[in-house]
C-alpha atoms as a PDB file:
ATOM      1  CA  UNK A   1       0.000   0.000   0.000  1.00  0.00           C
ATOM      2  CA  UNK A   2       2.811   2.468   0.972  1.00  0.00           C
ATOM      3  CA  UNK A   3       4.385   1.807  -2.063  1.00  0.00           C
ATOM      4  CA  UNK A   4       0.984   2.083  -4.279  1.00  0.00           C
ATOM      5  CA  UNK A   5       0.926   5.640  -2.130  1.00  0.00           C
ATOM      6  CA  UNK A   6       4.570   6.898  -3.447  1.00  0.00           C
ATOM      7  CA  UNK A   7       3.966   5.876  -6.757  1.00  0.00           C
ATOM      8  CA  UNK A   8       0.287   8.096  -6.849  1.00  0.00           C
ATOM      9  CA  UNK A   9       1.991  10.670  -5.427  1.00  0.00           C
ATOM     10  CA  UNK A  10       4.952  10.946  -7.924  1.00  0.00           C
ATOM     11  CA  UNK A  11       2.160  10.937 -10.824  1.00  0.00           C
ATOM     12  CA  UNK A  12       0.524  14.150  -9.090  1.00  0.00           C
ATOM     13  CA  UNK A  13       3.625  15.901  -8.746  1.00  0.00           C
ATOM     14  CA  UNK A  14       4.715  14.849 -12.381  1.00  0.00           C
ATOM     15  CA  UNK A  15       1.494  15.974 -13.734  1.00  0.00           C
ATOM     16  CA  UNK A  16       1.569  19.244 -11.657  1.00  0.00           C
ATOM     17  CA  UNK A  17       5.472  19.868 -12.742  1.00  0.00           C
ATOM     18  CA  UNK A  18       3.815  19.136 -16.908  1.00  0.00           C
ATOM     19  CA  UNK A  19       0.983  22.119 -15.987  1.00  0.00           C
ATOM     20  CA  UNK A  20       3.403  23.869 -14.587  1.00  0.00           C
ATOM     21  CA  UNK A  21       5.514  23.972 -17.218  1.00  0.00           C
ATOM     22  CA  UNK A  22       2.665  24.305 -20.041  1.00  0.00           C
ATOM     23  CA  UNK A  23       1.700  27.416 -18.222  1.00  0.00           C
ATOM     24  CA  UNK A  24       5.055  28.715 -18.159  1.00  0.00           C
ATOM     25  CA  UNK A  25       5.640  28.199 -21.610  1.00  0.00           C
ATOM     26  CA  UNK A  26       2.109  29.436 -22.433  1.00  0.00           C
ATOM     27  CA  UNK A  27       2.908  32.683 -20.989  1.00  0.00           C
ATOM     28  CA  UNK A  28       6.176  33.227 -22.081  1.00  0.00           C
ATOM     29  CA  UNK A  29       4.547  32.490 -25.751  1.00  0.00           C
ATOM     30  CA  UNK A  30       1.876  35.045 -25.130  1.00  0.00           C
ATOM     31  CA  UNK A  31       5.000  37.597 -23.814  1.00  0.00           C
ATOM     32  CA  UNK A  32       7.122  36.877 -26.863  1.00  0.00           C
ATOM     33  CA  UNK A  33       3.620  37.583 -28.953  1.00  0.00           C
ATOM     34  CA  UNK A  34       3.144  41.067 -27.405  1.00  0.00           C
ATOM     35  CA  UNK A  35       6.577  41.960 -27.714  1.00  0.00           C
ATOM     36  CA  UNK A  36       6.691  40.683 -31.279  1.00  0.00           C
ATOM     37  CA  UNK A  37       3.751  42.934 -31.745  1.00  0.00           C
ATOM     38  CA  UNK A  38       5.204  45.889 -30.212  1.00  0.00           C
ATOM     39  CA  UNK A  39       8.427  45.329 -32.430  1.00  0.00           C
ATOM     40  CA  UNK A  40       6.687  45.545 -35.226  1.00  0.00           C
ATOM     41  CA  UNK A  41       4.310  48.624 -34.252  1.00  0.00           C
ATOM     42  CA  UNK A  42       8.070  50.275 -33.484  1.00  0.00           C
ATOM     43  CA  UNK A  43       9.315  48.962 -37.069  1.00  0.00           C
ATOM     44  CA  UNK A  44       6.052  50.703 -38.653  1.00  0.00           C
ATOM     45  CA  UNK A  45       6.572  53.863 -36.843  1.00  0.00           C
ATOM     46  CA  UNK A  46      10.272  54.246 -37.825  1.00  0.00           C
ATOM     47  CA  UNK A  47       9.016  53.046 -41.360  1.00  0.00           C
ATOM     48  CA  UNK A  48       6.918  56.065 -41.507  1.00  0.00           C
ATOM     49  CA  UNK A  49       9.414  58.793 -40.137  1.00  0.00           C
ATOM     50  CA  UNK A  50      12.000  57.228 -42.551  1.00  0.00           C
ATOM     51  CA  UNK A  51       9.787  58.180 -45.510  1.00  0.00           C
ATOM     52  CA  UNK A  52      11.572  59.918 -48.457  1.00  0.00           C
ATOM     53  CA  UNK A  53      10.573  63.526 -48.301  1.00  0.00           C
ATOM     54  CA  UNK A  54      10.723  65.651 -50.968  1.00  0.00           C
ATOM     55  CA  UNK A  55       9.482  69.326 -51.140  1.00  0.00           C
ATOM     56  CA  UNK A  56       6.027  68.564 -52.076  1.00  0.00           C
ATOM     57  CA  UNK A  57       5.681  66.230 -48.493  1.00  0.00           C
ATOM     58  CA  UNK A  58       8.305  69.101 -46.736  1.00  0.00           C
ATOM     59  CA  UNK A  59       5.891  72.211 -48.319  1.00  0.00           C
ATOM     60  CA  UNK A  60       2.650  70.453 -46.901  1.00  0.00           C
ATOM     61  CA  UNK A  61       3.557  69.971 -43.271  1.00  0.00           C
ATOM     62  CA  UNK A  62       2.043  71.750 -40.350  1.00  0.00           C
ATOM     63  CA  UNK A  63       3.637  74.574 -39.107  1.00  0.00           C
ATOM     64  CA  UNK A  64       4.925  73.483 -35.666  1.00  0.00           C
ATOM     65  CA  UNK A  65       7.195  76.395 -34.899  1.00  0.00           C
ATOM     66  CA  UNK A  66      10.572  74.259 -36.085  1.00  0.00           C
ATOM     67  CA  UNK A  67      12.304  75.010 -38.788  1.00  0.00           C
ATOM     68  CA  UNK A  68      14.119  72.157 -41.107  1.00  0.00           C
ATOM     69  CA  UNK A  69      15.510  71.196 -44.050  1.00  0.00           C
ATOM     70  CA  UNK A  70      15.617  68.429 -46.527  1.00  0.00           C
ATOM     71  CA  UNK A  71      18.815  66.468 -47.009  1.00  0.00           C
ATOM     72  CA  UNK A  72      18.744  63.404 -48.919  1.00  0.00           C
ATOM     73  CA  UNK A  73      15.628  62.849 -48.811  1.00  0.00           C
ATOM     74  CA  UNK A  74      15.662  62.974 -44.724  1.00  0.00           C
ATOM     75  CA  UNK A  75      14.062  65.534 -42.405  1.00  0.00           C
ATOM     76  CA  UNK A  76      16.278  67.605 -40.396  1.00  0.00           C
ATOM     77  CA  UNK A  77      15.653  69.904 -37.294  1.00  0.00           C
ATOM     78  CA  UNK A  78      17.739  72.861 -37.557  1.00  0.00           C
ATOM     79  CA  UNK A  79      19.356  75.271 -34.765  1.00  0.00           C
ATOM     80  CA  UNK A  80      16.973  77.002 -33.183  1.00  0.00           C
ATOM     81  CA  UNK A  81      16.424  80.705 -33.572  1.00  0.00           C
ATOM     82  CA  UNK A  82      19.418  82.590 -34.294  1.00  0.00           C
ATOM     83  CA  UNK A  83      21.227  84.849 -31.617  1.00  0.00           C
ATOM     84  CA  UNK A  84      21.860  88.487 -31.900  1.00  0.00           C
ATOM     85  CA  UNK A  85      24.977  88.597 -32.735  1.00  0.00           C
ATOM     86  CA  UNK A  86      24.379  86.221 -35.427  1.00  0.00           C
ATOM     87  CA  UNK A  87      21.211  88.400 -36.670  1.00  0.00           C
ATOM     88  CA  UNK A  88      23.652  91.458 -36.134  1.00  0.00           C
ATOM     89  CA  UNK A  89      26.074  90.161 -38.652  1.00  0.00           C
ATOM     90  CA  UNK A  90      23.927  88.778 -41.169  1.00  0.00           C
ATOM     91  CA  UNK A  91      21.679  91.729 -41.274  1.00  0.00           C
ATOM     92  CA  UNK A  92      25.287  93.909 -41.564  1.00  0.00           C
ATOM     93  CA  UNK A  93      26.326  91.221 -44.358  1.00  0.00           C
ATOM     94  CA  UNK A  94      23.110  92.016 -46.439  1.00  0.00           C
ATOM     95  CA  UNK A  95      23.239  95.504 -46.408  1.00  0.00           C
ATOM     96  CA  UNK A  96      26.722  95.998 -47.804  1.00  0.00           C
ATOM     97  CA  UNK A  97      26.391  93.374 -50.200  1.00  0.00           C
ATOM     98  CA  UNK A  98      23.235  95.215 -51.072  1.00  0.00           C
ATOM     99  CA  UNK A  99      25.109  98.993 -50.990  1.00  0.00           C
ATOM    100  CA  UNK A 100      27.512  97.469 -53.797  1.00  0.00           C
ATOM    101  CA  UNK A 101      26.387  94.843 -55.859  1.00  0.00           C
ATOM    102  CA  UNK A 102      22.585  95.278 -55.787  1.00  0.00           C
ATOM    103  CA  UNK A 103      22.661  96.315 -59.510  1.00  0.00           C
ATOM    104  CA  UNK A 104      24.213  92.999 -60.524  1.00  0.00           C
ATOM    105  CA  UNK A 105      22.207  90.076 -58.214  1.00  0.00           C
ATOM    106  CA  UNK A 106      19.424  89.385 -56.059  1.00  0.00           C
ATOM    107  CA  UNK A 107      20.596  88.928 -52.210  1.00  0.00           C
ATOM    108  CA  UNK A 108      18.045  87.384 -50.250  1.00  0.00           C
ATOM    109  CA  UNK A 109      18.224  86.773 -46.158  1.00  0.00           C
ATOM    110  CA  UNK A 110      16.929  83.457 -44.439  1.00  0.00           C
ATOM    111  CA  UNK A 111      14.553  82.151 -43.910  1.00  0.00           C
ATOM    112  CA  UNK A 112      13.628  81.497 -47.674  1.00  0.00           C
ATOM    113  CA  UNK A 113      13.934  77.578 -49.346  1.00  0.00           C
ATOM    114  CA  UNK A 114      16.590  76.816 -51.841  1.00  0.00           C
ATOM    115  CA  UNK A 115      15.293  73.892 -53.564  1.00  0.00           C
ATOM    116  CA  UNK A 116      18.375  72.183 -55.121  1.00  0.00           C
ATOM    117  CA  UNK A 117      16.831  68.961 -55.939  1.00  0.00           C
ATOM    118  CA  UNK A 118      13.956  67.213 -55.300  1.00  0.00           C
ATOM    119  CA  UNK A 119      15.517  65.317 -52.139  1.00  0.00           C
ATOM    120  CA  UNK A 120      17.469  68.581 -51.074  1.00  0.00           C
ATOM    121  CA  UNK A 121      15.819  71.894 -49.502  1.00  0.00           C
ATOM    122  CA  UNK A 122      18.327  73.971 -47.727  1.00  0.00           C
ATOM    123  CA  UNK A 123      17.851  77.276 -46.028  1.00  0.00           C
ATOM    124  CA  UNK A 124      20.945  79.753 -46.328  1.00  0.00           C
ATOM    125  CA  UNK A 125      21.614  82.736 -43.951  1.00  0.00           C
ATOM    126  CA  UNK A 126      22.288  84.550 -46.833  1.00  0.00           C
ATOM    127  CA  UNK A 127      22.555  83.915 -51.108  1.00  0.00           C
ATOM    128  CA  UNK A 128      23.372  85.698 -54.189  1.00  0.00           C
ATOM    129  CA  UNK A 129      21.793  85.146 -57.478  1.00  0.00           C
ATOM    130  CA  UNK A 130      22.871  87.514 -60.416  1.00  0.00           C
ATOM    131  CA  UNK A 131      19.747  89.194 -62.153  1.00  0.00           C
ATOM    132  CA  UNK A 132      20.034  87.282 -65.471  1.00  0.00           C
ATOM    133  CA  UNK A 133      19.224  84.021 -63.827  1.00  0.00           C
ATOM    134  CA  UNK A 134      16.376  85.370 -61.892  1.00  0.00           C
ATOM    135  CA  UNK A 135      14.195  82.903 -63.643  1.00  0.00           C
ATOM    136  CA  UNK A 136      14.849  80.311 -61.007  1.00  0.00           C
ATOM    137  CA  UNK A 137      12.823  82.472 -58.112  1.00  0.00           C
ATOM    138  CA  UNK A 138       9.573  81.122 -57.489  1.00  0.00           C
ATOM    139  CA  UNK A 139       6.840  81.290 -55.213  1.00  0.00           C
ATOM    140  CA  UNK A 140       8.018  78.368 -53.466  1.00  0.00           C
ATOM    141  CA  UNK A 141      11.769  79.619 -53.395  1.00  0.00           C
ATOM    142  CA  UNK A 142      15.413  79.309 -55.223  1.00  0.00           C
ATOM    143  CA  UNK A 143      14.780  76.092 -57.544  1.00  0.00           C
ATOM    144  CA  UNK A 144      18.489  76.283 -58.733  1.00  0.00           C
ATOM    145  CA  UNK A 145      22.117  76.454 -57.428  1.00  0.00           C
ATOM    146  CA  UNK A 146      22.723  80.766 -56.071  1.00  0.00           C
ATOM    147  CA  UNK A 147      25.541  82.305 -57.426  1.00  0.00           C
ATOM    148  CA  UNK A 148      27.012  82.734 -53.869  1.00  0.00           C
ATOM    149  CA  UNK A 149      25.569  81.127 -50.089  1.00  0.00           C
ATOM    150  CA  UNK A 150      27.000  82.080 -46.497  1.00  0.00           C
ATOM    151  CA  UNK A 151      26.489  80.395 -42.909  1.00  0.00           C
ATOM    152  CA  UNK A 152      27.395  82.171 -39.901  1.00  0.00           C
ATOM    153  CA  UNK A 153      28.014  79.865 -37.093  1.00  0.00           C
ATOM    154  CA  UNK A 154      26.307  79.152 -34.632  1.00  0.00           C
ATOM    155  CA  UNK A 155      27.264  76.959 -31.393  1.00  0.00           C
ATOM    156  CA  UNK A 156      25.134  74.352 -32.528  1.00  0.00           C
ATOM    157  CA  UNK A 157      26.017  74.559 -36.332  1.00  0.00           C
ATOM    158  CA  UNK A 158      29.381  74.101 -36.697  1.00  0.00           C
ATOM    159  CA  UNK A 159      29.441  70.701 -37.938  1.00  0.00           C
ATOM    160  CA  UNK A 160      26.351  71.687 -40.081  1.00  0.00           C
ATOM    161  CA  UNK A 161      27.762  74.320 -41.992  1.00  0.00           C
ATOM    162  CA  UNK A 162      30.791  73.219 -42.471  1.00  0.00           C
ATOM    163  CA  UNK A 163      30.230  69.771 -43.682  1.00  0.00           C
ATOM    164  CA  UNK A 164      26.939  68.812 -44.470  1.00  0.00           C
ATOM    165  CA  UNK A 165      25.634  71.921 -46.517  1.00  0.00           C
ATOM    166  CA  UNK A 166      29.308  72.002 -47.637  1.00  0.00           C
ATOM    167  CA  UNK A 167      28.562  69.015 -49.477  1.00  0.00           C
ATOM    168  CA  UNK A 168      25.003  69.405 -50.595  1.00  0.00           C
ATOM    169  CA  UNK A 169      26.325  73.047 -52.113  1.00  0.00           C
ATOM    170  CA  UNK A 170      28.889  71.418 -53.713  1.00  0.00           C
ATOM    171  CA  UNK A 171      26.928  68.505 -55.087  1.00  0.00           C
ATOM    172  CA  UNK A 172      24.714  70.981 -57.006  1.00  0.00           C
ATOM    173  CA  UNK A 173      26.924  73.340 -58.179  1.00  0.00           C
ATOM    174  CA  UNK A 174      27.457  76.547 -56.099  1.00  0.00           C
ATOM    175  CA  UNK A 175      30.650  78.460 -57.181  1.00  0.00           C
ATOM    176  CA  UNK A 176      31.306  79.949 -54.231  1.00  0.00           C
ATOM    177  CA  UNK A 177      30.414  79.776 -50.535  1.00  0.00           C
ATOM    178  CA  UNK A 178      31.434  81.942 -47.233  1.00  0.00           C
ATOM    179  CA  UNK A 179      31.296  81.220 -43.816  1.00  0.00           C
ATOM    180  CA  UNK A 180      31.203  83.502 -41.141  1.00  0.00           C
ATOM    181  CA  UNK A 181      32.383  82.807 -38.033  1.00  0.00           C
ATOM    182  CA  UNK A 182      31.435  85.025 -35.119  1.00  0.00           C
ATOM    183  CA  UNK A 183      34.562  83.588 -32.537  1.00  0.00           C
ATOM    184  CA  UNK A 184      37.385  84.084 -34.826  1.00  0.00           C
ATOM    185  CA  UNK A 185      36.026  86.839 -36.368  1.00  0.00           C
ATOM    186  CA  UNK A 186      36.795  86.017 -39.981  1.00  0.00           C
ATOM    187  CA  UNK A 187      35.300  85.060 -43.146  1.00  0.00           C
ATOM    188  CA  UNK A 188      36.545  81.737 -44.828  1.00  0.00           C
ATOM    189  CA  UNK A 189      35.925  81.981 -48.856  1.00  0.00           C
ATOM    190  CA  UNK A 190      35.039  78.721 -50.474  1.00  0.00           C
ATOM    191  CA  UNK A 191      35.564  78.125 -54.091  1.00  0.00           C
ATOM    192  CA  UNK A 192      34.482  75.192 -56.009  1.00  0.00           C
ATOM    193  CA  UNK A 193      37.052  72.929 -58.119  1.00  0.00           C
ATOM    194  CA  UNK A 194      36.344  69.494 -59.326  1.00  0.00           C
ATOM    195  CA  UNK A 195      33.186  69.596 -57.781  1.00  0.00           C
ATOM    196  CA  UNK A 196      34.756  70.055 -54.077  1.00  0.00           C
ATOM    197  CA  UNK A 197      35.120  73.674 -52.061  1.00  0.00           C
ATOM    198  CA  UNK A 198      38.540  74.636 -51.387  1.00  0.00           C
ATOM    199  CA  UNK A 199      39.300  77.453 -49.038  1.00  0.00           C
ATOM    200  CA  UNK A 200      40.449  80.070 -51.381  1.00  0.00           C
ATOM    201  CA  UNK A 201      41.312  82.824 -48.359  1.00  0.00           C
ATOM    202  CA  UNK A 202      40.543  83.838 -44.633  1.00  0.00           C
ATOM    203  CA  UNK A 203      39.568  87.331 -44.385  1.00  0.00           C
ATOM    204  CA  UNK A 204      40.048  89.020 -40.695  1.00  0.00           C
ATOM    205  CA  UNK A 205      40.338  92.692 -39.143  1.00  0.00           C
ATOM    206  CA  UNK A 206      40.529  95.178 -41.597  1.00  0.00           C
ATOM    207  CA  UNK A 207      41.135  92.642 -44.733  1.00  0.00           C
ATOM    208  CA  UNK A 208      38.728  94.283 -47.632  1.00  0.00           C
ATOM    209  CA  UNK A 209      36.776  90.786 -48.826  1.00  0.00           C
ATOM    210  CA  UNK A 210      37.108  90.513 -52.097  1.00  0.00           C
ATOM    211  CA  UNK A 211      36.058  87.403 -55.184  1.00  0.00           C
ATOM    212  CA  UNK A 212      37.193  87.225 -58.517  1.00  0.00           C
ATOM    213  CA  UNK A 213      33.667  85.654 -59.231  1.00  0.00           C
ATOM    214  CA  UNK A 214      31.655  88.084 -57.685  1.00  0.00           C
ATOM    215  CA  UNK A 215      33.697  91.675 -58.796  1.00  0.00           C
ATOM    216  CA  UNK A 216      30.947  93.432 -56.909  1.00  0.00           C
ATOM    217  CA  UNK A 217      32.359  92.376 -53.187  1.00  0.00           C
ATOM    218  CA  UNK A 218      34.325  95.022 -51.536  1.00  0.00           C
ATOM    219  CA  UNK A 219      34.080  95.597 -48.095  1.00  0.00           C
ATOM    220  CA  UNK A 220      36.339  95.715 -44.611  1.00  0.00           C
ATOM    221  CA  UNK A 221      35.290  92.012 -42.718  1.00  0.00           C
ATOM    222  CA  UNK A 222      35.500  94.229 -39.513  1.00  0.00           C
ATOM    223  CA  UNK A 223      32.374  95.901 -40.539  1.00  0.00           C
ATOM    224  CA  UNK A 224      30.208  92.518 -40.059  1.00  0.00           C
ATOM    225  CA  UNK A 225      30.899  92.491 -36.744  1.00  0.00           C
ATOM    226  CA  UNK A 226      30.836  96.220 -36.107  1.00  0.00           C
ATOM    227  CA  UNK A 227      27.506  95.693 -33.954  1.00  0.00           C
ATOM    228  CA  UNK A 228      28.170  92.158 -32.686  1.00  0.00           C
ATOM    229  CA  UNK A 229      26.736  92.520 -28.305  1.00  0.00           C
ATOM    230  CA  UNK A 230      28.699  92.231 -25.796  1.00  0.00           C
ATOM    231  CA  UNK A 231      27.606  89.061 -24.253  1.00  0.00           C
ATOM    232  CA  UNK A 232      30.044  89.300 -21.258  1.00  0.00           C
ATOM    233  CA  UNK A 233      28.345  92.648 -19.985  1.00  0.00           C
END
């Protein structure tokens, strides 16, 4: 009897350790369901941000107090608003570019879109476009390469200017491109050959900025930063 006993009692405990386990395994099933469910909401969600824009998708979004640009086909945030000293100097930049070769090209301030391509929508701080190709302005913005873009830095778009819209200005075409930079106080004059910018010249202090492509340029660099605030005040 005692061993009739043990033996019933090792079949409970064998059939409790086989629910046991069925249950285990049923949940963990059910766990690796939901999570394969939430992988694949996660997958659809990325899917959608990852969407090629182009300026058609770009033009038609809501206005959510961002601005951005188009590069490649991707979305990108840009810096947020700029700082004084950076309106101070590209405000200073468009007015003597405006006092001496106003006769000659168009010189439009950001924000306006310069639609390069299809997949590529940047937003200068400043361009030049001589009159005779003024065909390219649109309603919607520059469709075409300018005749001349600058960047002034900014803390937060260093690596920006300087290499990423490098390369999309480039890519389409842009003779020439500045950048400003509010720190060193100088103006670095890009010129493209064989389809890549190479710094031509650094202007600083009391250099007169000058291009052989744009004859119109004359003025002292320490002019653009004539007005720059004292932040240390």
């Amino acid at each position: 009897m005692a061993a009739d006993k043990r033996k019933d009692a090792d079949k409970v405990k064998e059939r409790q350790a086989s629910y046991e386990h069925e249950r285990e395994y049923g949940q963990e099933r059910g766990c690796g369901q939901e999570r394969g469910q939430e992988q694949e909401q996660e997958q659809e969600q990325e899917q959608e941000q990852e969407q090629e824009y182009n300026y058609e998708r770009y033009a038609a979004m809501a206005d959510d107090g961002n601005r951005y640009e188009v590069v490649e086909g991707r979305l990108e945030l840009m810096a947020p608003a700029p700082s004084p000293g950076h309106q101070s100097i590209g405000g200073e930049l468009h007015y003597l570019l405006k006092g001496s070769c106003q006769s000659d090209y168009l010189i439009y301030l950001s924000p306006i879109d310069v639609i390069l391509g299809s997949r590529d929508v940047r937003q200068p701080d400043l361009l030049m476009l001589h009159r005779s190709r003024s065909h390219i302005v649109t309603r919607r913005g520059i469709e075409g390469a300018p005749d001349l873009v600058a960047e002034i830095l900014s803390p937060g778009s260093r690596n920006r200017d300087k290499v990423g819209k490098a390369r999309t200005y480039a890519k389409y075409g842009v003779p020439e491109y500045w950048i400003v930079d509010p720190d060193a106080l100088t103006l670095e004059r890009y010129v493209l050959r064989g389809g890549r910018y190479e710094l031509d010249e650094i202007f600083e202090n009391d250099d007169q900025a000058t291009s052989d492509k744009l004859p119109c340029v004359a003025f002292k660099v320490s002019e653009l930063f004539a007005d720059m605030p004292d932040y240390t005040s």
